[in-house]
Protein backbone atom coordinates (compact mmCIF):
# COMPACT_ATOMS: atom_id res chain seq x y z
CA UNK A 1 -18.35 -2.96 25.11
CA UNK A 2 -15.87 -0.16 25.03
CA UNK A 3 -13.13 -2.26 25.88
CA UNK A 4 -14.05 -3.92 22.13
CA UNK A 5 -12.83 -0.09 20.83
CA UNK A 6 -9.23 -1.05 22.50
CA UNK A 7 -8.75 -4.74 21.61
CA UNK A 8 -9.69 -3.97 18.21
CA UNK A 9 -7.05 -1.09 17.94
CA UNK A 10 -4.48 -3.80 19.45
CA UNK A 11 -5.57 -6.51 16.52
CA UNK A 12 -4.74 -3.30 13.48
CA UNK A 13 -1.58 -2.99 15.81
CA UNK A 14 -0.64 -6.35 15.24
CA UNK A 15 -1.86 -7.13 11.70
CA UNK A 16 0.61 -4.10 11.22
CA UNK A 17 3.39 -4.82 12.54
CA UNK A 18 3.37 -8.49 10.82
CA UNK A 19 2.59 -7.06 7.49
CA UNK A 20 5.89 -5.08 7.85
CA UNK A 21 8.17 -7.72 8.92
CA UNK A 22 6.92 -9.54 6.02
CA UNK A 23 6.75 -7.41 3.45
CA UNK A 24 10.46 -5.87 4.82
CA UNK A 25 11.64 -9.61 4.14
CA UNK A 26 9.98 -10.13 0.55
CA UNK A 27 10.88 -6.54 -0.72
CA UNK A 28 14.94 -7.11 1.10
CA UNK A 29 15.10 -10.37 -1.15
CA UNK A 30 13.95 -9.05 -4.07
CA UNK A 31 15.67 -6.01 -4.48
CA UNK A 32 19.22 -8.54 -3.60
CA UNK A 33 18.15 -10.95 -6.25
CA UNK A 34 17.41 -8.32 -8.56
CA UNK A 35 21.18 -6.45 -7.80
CA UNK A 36 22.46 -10.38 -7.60
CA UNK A 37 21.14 -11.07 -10.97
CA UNK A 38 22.16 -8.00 -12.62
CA UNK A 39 25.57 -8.18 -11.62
CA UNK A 40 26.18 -11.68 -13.03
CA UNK A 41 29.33 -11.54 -14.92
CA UNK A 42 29.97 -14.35 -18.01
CA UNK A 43 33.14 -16.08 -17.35
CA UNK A 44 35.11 -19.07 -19.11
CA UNK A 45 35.44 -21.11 -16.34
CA UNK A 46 32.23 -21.29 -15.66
CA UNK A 47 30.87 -24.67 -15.30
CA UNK A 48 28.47 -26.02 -17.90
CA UNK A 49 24.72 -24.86 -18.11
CA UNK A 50 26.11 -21.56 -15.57
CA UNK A 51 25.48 -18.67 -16.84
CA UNK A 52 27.50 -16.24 -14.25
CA UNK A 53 28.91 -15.47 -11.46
CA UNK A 54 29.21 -12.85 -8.91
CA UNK A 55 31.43 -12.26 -6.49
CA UNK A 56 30.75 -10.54 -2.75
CA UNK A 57 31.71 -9.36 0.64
CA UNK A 58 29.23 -9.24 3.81
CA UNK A 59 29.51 -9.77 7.27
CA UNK A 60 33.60 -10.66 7.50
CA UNK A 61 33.20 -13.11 4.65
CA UNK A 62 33.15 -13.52 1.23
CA UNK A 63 30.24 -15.52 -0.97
CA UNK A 64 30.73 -16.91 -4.49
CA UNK A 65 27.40 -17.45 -6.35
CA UNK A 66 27.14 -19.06 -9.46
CA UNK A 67 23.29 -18.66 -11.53
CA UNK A 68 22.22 -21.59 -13.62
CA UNK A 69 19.55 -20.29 -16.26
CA UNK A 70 17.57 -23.45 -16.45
CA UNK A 71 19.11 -26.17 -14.20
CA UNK A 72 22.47 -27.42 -12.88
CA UNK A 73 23.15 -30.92 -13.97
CA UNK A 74 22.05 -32.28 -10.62
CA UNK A 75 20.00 -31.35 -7.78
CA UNK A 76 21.45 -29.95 -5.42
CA UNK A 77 21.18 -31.43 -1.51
CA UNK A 78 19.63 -28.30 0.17
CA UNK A 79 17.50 -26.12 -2.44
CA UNK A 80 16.37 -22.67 -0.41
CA UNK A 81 12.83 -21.28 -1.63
CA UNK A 82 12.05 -17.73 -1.37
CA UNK A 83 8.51 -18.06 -1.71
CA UNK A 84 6.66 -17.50 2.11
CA UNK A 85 7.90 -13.94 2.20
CA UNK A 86 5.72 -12.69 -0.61
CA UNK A 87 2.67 -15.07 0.79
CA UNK A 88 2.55 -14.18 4.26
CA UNK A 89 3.12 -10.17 2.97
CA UNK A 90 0.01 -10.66 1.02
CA UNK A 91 -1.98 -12.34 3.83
CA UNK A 92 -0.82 -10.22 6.28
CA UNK A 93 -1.91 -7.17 3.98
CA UNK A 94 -5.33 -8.55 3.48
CA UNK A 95 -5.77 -9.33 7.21
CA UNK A 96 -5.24 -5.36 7.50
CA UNK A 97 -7.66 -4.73 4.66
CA UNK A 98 -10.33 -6.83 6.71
CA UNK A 99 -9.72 -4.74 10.00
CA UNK A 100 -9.26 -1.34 9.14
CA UNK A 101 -11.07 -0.88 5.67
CA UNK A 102 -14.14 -3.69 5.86
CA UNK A 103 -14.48 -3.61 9.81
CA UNK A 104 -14.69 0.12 9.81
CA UNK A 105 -16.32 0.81 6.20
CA UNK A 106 -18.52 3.61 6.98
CA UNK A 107 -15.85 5.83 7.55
CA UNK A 108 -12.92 4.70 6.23
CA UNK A 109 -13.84 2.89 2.84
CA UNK A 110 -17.16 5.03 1.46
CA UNK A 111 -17.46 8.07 1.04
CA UNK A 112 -21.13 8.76 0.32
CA UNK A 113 -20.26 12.39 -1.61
CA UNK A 114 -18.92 9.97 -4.24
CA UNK A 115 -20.22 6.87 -4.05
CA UNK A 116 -23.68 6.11 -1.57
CA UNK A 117 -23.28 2.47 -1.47
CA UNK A 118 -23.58 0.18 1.42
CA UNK A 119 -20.71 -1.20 3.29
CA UNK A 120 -21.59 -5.13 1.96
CA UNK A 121 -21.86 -4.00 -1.45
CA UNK A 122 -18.19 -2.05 -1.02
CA UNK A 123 -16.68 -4.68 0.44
CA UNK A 124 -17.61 -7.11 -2.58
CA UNK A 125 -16.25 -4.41 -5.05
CA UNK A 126 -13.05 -4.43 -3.13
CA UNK A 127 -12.74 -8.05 -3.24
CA UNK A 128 -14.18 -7.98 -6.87
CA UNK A 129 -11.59 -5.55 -8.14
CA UNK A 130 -8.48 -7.65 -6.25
CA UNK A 131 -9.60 -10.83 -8.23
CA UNK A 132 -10.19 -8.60 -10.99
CA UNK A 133 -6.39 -7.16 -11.64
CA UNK A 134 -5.23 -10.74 -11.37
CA UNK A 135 -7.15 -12.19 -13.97
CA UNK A 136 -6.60 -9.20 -16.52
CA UNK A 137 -3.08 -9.14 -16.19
CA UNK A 138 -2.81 -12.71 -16.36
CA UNK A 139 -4.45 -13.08 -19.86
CA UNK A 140 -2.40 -10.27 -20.66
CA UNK A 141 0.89 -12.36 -19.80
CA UNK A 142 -0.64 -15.52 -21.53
CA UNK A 143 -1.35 -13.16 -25.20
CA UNK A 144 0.73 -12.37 -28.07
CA UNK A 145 1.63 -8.89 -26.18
CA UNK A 146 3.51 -11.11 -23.74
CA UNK A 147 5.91 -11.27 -25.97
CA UNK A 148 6.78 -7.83 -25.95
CA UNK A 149 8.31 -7.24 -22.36
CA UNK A 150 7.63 -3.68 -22.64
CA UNK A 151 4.97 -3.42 -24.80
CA UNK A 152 3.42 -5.19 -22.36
CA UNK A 153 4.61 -3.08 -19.15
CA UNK A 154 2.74 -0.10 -20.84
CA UNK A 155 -0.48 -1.67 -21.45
CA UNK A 156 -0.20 -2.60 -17.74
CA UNK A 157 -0.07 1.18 -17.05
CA UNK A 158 -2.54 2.11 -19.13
CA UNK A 159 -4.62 -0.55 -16.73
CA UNK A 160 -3.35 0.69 -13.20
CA UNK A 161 -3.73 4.23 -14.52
CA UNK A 162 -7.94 3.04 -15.26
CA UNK A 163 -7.99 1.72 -11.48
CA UNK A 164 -6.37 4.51 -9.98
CA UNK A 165 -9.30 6.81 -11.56
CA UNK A 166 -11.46 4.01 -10.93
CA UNK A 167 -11.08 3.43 -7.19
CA UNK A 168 -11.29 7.40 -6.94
CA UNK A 169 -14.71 7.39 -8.22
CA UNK A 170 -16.08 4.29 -5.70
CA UNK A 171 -14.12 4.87 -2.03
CA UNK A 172 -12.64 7.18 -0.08
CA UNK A 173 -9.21 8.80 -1.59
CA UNK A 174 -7.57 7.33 1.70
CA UNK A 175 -9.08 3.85 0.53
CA UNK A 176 -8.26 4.53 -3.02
CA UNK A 177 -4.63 4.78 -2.59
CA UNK A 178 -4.57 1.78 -0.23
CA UNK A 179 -6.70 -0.24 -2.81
CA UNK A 180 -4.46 0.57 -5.44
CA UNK A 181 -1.57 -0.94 -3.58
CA UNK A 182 -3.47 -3.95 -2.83
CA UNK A 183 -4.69 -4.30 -6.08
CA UNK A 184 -0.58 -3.99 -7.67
CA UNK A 185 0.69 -6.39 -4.46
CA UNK A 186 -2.59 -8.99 -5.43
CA UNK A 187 -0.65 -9.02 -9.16
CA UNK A 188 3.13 -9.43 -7.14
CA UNK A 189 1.82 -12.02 -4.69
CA UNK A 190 -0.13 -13.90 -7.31
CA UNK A 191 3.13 -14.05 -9.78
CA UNK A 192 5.32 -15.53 -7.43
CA UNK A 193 2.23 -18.10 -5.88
CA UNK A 194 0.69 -18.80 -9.57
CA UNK A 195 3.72 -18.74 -12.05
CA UNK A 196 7.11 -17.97 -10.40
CA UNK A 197 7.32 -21.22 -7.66
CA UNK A 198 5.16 -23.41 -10.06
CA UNK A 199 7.74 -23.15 -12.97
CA UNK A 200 10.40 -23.43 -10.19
CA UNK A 201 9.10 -26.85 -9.35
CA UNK A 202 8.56 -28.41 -12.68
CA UNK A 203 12.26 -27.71 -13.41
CA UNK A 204 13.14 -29.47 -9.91
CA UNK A 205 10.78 -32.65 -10.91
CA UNK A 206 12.47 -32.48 -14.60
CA UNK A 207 15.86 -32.60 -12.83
CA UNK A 208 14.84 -34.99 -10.34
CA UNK A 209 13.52 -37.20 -13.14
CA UNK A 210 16.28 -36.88 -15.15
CA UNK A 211 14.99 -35.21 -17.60
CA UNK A 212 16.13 -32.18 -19.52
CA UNK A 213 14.20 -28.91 -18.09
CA UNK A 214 12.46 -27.04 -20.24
CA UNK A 215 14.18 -23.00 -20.72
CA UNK A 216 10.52 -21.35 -21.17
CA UNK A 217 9.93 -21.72 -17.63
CA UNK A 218 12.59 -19.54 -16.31
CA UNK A 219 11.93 -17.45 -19.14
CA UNK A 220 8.38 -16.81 -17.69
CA UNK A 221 9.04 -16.99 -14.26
CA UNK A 222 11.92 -13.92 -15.14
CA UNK A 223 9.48 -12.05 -16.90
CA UNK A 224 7.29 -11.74 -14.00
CA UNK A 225 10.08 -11.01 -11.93
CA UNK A 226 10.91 -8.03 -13.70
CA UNK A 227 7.38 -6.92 -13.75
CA UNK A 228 7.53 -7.16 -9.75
CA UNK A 229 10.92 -5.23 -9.84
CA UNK A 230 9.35 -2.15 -11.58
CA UNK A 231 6.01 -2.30 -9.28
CA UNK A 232 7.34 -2.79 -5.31
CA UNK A 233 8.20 0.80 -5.03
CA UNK A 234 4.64 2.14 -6.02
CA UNK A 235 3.84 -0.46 -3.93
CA UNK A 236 5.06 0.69 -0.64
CA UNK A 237 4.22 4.29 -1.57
CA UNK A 238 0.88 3.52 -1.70
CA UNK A 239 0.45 1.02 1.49
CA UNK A 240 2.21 4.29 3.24
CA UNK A 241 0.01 6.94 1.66
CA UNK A 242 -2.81 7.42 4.41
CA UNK A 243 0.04 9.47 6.30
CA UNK A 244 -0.36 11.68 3.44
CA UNK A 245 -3.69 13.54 2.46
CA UNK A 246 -1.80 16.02 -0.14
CA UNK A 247 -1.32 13.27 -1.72
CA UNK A 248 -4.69 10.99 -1.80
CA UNK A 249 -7.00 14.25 -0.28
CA UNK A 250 -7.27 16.01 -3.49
CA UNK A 251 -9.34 16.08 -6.85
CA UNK A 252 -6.27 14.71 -9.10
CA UNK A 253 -5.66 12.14 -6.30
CA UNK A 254 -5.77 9.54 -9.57
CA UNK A 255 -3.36 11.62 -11.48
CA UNK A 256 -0.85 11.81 -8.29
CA UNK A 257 -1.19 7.69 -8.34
CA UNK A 258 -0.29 7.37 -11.86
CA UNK A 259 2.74 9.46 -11.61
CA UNK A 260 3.95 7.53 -8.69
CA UNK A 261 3.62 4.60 -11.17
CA UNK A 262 6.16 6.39 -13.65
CA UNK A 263 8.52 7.43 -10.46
CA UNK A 264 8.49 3.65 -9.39
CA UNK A 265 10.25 3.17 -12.87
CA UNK A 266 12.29 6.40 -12.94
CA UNK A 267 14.17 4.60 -9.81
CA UNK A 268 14.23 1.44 -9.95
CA UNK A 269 15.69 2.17 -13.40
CA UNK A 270 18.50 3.77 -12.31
CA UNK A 271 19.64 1.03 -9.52
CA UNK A 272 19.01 -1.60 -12.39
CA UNK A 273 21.54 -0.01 -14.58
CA UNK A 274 23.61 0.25 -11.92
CA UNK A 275 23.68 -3.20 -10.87
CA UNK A 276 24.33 -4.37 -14.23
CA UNK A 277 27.53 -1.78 -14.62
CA UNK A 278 25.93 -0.38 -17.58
CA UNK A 279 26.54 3.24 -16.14
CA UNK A 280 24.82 5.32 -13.85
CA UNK A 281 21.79 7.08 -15.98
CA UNK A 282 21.16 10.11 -13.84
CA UNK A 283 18.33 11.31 -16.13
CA UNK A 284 16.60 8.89 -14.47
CA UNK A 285 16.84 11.09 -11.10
CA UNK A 286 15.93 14.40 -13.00
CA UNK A 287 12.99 13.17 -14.18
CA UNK A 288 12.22 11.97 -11.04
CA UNK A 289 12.83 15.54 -9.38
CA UNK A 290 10.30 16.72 -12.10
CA UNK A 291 7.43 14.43 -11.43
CA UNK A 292 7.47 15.08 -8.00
CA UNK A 293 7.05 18.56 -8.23
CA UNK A 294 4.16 18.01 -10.30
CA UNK A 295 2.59 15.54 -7.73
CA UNK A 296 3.44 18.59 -5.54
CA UNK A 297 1.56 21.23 -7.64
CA UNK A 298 -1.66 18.95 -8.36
CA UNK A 299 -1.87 18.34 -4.38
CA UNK A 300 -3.06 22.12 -4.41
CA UNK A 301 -4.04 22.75 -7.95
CA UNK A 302 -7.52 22.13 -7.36
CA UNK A 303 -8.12 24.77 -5.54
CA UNK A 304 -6.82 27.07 -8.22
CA UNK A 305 -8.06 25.82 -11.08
CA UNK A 306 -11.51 24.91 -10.43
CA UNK A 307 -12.20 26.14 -6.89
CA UNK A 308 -12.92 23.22 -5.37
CA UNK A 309 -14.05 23.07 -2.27
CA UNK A 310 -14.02 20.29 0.66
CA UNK A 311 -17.55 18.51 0.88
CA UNK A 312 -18.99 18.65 4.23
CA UNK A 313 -20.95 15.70 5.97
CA UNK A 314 -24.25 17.78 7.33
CA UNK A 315 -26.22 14.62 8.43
CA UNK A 316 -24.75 12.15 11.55
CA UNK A 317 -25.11 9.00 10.09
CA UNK A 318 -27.07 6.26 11.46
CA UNK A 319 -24.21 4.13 12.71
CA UNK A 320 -22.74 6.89 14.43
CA UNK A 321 -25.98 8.48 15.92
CA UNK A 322 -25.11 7.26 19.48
CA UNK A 323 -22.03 9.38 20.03
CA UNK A 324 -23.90 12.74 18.64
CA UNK A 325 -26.80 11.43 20.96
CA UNK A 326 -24.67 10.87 24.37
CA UNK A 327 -25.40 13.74 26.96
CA UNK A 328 -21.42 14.56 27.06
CA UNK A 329 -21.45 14.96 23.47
CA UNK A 330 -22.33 19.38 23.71
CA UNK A 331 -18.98 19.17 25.58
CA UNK A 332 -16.88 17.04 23.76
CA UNK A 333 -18.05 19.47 20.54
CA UNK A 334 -16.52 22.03 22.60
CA UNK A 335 -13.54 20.39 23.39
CA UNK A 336 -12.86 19.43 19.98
CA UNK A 337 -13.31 22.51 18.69
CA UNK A 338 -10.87 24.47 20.49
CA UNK A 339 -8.20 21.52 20.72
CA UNK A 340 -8.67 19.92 17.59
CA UNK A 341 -10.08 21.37 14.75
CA UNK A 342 -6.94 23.77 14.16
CA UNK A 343 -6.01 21.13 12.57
CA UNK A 344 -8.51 18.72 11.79
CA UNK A 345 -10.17 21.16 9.41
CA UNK A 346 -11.09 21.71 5.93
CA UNK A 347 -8.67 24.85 6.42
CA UNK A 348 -6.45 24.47 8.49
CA UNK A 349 -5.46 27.55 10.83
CA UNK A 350 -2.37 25.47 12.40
CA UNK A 351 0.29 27.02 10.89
CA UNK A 352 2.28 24.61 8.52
CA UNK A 353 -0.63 22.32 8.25
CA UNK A 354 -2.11 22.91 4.90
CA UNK A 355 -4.51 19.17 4.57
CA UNK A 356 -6.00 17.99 7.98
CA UNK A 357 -3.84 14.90 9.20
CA UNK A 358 -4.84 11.70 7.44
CA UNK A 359 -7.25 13.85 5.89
CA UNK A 360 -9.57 13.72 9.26
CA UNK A 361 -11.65 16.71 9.56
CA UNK A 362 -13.79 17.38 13.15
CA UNK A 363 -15.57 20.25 12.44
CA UNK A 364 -19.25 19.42 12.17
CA UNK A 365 -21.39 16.80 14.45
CA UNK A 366 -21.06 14.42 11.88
CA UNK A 367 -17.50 14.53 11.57
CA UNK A 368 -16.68 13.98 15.46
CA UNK A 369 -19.05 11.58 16.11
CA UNK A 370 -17.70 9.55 12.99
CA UNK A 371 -14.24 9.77 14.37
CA UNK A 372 -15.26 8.70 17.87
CA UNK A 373 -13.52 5.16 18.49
CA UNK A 374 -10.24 7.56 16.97
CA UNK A 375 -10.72 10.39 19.37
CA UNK A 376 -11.27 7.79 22.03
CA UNK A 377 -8.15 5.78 21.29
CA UNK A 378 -5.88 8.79 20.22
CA UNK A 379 -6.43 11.74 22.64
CA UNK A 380 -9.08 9.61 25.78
CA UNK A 381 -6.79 6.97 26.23
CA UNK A 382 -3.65 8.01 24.76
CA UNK A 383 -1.58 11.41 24.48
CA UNK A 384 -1.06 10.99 20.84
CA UNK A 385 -3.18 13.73 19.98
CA UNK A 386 -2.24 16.57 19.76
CA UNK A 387 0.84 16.04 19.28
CA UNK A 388 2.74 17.23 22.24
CA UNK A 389 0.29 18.23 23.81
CA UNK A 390 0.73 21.60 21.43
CA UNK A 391 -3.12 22.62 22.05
CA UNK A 392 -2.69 21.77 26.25
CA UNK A 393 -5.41 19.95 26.84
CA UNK A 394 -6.01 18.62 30.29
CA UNK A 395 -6.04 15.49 32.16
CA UNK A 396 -9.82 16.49 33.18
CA UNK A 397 -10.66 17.15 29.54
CA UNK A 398 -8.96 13.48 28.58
CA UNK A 399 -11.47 11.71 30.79
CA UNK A 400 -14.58 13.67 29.20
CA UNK A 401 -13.61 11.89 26.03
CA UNK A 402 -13.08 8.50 27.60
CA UNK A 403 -16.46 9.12 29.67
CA UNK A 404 -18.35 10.49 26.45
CA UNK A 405 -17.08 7.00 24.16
CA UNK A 406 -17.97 4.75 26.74
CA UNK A 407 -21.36 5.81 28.17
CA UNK A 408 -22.38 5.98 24.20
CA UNK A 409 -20.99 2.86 23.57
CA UNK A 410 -22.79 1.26 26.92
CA UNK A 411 -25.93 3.28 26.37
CA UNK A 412 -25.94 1.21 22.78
CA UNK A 413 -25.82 -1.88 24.44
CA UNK A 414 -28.91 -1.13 26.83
């Protein structure tokens, strides 16, 4: 039923709008514990096992926190865990994953130009490359090179670099990017679920026990923290980048990823040297500057270095036969070719759009009736498209798309 096309759209909605208020509350507390941490300042007074103190202002009062590196002497009454905002960010994450990338595979996780594959067999890649990162990065902890903090960090770029090319050369750009950030936010998530709160609670039992904690738990459990410092800006970069097909719409897509890797660091560098008061490193910003202009170049290099073209879908796919079949199809072709495609082009003729939004082209019969359930949701049922109305078209013209999804969607079900 058509009215499927609607709830559906409502679930994504939802899914959404929880993975933000989650992942708003998991990034806010680690970027305050990370500032918290690196302010600490060493002071006599300091009671025994403390290792500093900071002091603050916020909302008309003032806090005074103290940091024990392994344990006070006793447990305290009231222990607060920061541990459900990075779990339910995750879940919420993967929930989104499930709707938008594995419910609607065929168009927005393969593309059959670079990879012919068959949504099952994608979706157990995706969940294969999740469990994947996890597992490598783990054993990478758990070796000798854990040792080395940064020796260490760039061996885990060399890795994200491999899966940025790699995703490129099995999905969609669009599901590339996204995958990317999954894969990087599987690694966060999994550190604070599989190492972080685990070495958390064996120096709670050790206290409660009244025994002496052991330091190499914190030790770990810091490590891991500072690996999730450097990563969370990538992170949300990449969960935002389907607004952006300059970005994940072009051949060097994987290059553009890995220097968003190396701009993640650029910043978060400079706030963590600021934090800890040793200066304000504004090198940090200029190279920063610099990278982006080179993600800004490779969004259009392709073009003039190897004169690459878009690849066109010639063939309506099976699953999408119905809408190129419906007899309101001829005019919704029309339609979307003088209202849409402006825009929604290989080249666009709108001026100041240089990639088609979200990377959406509806030029061909395959294109629109691939895009369907969007058209139907976006322009039919909504006035988000076009935006403002800039291409006027018509209340009349509306219903032909909301008459054109829903007789092909009943005509499937007769």
């Amino acid at each position: 039923m058509y009215e499927y096309a609607i709830a559906w759209e409502w679930l994504a909605f939802a899914a959404r709008w929880f993975h933000v208020v989650t992942a708003i509350a998991w990034i806010g507390s680690s970027f305050y514990f990370i500032a918290l941490d690196l302010g600490l300042v060493k002071r006599p007074h300091l009671p025994p096992g403390a290792y500093g103190e900071e002091w603050q202002v916020h909302g008309g009062g003032f806090y005074h926190i103290q940091k024990y590196l392994v344990a006070p002497a006793q447990m305290p009454e009231h222990l607060t865990w920061f541990k459900y905002e990075s779990y339910f960010t995750w879940i919420s994450g993967f929930l989104m994953l499930c709707i938008v990338y594995y419910g609607g595979a065929d168009l927005f996780l393969i593309d059959r130009h670079v990879l012919d594959i068959s949504p099952p067999v994608a979706i157990l890649i995706s969940l294969a490359s999740l469990a994947f990162g996890w597992i490598v990065y783990d054993l990478l902890c758990k070796s000798p090179l854990g040792r080395n903090t940064w020796g260490l960090m760039a061996v885990l770029y060399v890795v994200l670099v491999f899966m940025a090319w790699g995703y490129t050369q099995l999905f969609t750009g669009r599901a590339a990017f996204l995958h990317l950030g999954a894969f990087t936010a599987t690694i966060m998530s999994a550190n604070v679920f599989m190492i972080i709160i685990p070495n958390q609670k064996i120096v709670v039992a050790d206290l409660i026990a009244g025994r002496t904690p052991d330091p190499k738990y914190g030790q770990i459990a810091k490590q891991r923290s500072l690996h999730n410092n450097y990563l969370t800006l990538p992170v949300i970069f990449f969960m935002l980048s389907n607004h952006y097909p300059l970005a994940f719409g072009t051949a060097f897509n994987w290059v553009i990823a890995a220097l968003v890797f190396l701009m993640g660091v650029t910043i978060r560098h400079w706030f963590n040297t600021t934090h800890a008061r040793k200066g304000r490193p504004t090198w940090t910003w200029i190279v920063t500057v610099i990278l982006f202009i080179l993600i800004m170049w490779l969004s259009t290099a392709p073009k003039l270095l190897t004169g690459e073209t878009d690849a066109h879908a010639t063939a309506v796919a099976p699953a999408f036969q119905q809408f190129a079949g419906d007899p309101h199809f001829p005019a919704v072709k029309q339609l979307v070719s003088t209202r849409c495609s402006m825009c929604h082009a290989a080249e666009p003729a709108y001026e100041g759009v240089v990639r088609p939004p979200k990377g959406v082209m509806l030029e061909t019969d395959a294109e629109i009736a691939a895009h369907a359930r969007e058209i139907y949701i976006q322009a039919g049922r909504s006035h988000a498209m076009p935006p403002g109305n800039v291409t006027d078209i018509t209340p009349d013209e509306r219903r032909l798309l909301v008459a054109w999804f829903e007789s092909a969607v009943e005509g499937k079900k007769q």
